[in-house]
PDB file of N, CA and C in Angstrom:
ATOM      1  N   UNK A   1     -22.170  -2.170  -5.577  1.00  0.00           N
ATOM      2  CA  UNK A   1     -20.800  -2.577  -5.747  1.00  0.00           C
ATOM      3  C   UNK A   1     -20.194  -2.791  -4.366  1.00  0.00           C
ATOM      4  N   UNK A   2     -19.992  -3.680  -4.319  1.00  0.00           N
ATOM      5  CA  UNK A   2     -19.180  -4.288  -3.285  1.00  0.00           C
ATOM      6  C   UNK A   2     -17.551  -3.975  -2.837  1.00  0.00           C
ATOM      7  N   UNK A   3     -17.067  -4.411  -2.163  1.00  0.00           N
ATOM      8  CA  UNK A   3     -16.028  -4.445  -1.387  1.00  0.00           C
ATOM      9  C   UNK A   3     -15.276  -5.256  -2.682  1.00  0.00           C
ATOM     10  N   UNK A   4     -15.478  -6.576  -2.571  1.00  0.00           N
ATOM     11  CA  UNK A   4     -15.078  -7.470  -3.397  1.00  0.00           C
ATOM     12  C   UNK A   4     -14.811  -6.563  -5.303  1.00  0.00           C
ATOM     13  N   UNK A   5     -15.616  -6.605  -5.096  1.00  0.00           N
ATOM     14  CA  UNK A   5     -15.772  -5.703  -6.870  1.00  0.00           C
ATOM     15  C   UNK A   5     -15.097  -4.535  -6.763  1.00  0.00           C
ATOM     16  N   UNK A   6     -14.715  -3.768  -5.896  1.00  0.00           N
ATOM     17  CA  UNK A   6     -13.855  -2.780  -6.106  1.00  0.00           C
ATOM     18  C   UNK A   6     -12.137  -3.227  -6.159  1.00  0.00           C
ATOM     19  N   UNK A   7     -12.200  -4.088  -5.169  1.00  0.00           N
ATOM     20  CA  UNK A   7     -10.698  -4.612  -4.840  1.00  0.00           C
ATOM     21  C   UNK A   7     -10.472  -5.731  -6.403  1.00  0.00           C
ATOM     22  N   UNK A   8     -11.352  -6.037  -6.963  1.00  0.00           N
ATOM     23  CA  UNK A   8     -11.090  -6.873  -8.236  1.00  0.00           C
ATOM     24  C   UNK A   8     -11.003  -5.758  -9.455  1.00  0.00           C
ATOM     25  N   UNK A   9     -11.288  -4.524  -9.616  1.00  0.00           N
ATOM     26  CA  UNK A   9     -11.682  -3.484 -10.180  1.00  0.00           C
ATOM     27  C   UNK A   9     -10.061  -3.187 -10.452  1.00  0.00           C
ATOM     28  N   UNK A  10      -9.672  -2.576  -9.080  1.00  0.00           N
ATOM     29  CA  UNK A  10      -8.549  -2.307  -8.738  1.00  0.00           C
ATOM     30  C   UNK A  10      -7.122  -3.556  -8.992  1.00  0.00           C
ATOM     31  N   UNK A  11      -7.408  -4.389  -9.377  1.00  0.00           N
ATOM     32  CA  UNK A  11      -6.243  -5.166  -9.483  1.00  0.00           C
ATOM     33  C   UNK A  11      -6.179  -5.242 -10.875  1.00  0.00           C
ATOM     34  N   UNK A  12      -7.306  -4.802 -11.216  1.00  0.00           N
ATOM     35  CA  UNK A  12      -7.199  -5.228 -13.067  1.00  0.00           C
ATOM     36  C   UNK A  12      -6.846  -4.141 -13.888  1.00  0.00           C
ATOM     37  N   UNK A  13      -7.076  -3.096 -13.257  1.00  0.00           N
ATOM     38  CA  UNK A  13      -6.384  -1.577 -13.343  1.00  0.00           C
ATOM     39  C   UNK A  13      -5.046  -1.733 -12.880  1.00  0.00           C
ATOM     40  N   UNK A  14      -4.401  -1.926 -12.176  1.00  0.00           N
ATOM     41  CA  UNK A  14      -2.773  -2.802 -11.576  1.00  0.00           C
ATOM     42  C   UNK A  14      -2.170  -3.812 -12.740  1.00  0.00           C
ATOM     43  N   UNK A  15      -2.773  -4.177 -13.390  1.00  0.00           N
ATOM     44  CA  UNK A  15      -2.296  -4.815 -14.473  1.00  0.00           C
ATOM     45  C   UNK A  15      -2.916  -4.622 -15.544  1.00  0.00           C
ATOM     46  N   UNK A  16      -2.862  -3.447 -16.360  1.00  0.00           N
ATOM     47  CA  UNK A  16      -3.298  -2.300 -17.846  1.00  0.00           C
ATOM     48  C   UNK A  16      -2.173  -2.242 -18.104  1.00  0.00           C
ATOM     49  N   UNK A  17      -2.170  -1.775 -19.661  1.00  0.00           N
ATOM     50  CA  UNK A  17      -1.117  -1.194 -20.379  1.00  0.00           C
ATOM     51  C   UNK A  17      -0.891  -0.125 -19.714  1.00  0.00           C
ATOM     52  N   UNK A  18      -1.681   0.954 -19.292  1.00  0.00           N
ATOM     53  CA  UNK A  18      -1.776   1.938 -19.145  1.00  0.00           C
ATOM     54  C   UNK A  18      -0.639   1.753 -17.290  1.00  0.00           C
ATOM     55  N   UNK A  19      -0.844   1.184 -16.929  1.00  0.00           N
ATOM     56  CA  UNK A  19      -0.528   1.386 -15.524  1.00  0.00           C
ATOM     57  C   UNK A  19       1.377   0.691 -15.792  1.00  0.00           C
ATOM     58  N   UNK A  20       1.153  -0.052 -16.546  1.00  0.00           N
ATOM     59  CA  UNK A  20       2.706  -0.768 -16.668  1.00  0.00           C
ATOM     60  C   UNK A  20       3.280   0.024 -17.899  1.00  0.00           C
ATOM     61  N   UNK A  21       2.839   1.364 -18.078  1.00  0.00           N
ATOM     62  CA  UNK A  21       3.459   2.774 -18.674  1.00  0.00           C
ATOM     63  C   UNK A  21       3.743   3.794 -17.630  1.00  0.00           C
ATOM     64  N   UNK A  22       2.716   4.027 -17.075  1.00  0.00           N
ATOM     65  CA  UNK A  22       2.748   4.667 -15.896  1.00  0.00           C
ATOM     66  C   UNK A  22       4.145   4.610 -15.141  1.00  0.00           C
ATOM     67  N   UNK A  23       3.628   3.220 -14.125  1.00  0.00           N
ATOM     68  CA  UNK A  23       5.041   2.953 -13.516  1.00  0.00           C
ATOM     69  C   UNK A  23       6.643   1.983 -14.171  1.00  0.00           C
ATOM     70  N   UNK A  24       6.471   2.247 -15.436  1.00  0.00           N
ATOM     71  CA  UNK A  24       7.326   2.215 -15.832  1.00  0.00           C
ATOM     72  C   UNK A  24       9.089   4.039 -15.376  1.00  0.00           C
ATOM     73  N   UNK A  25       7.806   4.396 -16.028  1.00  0.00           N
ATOM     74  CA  UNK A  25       8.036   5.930 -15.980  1.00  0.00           C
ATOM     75  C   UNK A  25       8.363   6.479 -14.498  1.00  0.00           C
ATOM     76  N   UNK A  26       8.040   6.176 -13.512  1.00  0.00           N
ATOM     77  CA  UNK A  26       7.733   6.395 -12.153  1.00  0.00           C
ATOM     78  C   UNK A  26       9.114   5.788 -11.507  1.00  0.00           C
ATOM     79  N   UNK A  27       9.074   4.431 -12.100  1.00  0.00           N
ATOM     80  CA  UNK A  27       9.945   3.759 -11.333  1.00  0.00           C
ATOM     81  C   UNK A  27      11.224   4.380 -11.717  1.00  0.00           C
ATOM     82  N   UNK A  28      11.766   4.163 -13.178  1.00  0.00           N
ATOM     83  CA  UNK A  28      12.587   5.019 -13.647  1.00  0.00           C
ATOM     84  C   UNK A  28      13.464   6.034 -13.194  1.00  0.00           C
ATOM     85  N   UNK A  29      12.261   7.058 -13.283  1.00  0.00           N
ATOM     86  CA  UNK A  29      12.536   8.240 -12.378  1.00  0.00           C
ATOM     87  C   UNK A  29      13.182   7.956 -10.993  1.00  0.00           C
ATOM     88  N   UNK A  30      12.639   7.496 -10.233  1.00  0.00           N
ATOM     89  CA  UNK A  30      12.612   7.307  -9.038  1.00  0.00           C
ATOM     90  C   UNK A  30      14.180   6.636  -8.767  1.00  0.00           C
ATOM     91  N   UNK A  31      14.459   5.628  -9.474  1.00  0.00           N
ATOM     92  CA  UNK A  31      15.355   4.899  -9.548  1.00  0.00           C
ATOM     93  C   UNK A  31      16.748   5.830 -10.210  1.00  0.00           C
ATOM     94  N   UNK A  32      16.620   6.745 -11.249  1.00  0.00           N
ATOM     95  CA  UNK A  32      17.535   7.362 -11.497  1.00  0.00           C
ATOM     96  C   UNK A  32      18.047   8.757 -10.625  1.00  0.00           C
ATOM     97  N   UNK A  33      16.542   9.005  -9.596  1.00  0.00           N
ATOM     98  CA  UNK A  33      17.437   9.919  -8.541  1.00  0.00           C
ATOM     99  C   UNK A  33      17.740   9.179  -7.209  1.00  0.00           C
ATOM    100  N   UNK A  34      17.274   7.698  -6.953  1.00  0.00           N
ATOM    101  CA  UNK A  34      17.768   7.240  -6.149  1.00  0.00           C
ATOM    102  C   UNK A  34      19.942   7.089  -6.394  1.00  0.00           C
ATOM    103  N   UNK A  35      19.589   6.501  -7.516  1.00  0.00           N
ATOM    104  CA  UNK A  35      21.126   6.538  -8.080  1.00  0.00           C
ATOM    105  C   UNK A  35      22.116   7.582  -7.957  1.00  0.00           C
ATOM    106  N   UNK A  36      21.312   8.974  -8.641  1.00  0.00           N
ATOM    107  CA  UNK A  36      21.813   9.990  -8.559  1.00  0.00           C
ATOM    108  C   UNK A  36      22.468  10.608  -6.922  1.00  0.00           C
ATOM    109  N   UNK A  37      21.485  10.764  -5.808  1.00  0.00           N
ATOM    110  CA  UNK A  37      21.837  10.663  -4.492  1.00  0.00           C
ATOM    111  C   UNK A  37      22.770   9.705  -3.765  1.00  0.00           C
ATOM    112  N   UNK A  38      22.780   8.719  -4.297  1.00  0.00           N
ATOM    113  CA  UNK A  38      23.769   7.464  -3.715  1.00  0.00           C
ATOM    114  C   UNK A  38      25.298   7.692  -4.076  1.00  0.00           C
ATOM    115  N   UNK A  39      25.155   8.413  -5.497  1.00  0.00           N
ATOM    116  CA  UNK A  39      26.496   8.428  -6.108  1.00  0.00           C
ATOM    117  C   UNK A  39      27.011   6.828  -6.417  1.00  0.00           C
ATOM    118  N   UNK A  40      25.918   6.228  -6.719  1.00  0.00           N
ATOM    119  CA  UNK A  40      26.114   4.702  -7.653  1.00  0.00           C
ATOM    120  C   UNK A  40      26.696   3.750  -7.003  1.00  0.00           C
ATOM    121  N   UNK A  41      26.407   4.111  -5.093  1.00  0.00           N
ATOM    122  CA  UNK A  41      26.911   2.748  -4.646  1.00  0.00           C
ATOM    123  C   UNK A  41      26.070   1.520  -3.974  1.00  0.00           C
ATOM    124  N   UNK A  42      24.546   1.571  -4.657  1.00  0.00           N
ATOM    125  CA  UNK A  42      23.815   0.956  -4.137  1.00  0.00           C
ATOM    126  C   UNK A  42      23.114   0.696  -5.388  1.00  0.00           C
ATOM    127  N   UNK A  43      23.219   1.059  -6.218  1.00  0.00           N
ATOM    128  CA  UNK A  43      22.996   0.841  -7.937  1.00  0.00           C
ATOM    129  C   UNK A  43      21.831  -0.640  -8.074  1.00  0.00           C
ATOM    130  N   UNK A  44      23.124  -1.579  -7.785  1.00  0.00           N
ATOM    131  CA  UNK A  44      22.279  -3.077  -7.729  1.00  0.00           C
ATOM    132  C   UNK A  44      21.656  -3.415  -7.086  1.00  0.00           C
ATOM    133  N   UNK A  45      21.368  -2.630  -6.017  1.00  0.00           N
ATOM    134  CA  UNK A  45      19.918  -2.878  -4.778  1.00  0.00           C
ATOM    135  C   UNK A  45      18.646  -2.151  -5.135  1.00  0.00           C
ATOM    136  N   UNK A  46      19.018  -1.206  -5.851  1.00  0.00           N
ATOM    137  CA  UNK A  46      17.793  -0.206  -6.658  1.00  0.00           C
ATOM    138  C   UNK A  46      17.767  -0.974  -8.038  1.00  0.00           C
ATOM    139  N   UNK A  47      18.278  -1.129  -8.809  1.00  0.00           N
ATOM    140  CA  UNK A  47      17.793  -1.823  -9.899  1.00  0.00           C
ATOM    141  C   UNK A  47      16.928  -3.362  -9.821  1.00  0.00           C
ATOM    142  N   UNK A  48      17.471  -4.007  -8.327  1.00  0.00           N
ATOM    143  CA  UNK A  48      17.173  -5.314  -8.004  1.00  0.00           C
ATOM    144  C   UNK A  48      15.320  -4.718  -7.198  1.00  0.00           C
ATOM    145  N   UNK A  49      15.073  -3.883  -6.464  1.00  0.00           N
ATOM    146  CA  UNK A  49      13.994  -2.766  -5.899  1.00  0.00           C
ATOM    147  C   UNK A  49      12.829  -2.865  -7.291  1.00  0.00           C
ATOM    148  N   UNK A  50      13.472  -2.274  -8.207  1.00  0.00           N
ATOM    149  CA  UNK A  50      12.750  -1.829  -9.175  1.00  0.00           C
ATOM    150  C   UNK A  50      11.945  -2.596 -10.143  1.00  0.00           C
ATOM    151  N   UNK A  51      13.124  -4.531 -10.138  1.00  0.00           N
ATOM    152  CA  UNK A  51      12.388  -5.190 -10.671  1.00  0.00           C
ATOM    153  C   UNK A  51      11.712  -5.553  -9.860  1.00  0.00           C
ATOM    154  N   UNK A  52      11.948  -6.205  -8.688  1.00  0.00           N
ATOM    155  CA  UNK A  52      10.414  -6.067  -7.609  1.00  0.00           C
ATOM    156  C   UNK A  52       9.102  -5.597  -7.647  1.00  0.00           C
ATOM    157  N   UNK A  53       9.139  -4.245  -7.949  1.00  0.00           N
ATOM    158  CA  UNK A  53       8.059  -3.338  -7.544  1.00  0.00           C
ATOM    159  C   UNK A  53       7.285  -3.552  -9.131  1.00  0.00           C
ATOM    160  N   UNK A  54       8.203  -3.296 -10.246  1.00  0.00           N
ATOM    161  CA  UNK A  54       7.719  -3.646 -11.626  1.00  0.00           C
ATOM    162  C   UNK A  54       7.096  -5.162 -12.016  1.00  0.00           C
ATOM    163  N   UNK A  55       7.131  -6.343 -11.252  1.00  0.00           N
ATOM    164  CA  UNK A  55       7.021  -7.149 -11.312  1.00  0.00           C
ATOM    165  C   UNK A  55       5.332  -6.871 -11.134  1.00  0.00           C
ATOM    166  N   UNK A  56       4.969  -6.078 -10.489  1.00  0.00           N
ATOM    167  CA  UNK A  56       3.810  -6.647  -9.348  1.00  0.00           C
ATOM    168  C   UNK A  56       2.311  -5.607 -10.278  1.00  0.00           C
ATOM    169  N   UNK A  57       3.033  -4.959 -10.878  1.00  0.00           N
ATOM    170  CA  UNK A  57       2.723  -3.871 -11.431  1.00  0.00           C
ATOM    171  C   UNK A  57       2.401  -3.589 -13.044  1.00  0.00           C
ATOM    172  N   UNK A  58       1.332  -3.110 -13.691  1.00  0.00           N
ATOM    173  CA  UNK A  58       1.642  -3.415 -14.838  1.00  0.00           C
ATOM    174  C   UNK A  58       1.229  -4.936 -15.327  1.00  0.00           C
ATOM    175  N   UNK A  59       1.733  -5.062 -16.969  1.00  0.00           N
ATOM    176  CA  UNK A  59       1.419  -6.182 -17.291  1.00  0.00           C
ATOM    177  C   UNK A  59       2.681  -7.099 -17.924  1.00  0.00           C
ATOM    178  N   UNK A  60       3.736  -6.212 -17.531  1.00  0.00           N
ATOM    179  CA  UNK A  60       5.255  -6.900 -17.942  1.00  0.00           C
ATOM    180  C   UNK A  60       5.866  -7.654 -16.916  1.00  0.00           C
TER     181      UNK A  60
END
């Protein structure tokens, strides 16, 4: 197994149900104590963050 075959391994695992549950959950989190710490004044830069990162991630 190659270099190649792991890094193709790995991207197809990056886009599972399983992984776009995962960081669903992750991001979420993450995003609701980013919020929480801000005191909600950066709200739309973390929600705008989140679809970013969810975009790339997952299969949604």
């Amino acid at each position: 197994m190659g270099i190649d075959d792991l890094r193709d391994k790995a991207s197809e695992a990056l886009k599972s149900d399983k992984a776009e549950t995962i960081s669903d959950k992750v991001l979420g989190a993450a995003a609701g104590a980013a919020k929480k710490v801000t005191g909600g004044k950066f709200d739309e830069r973390i929600d705008s963050a989140v679809e970013t990162v969810d975009s790339k991630l997952g299969n949604e």
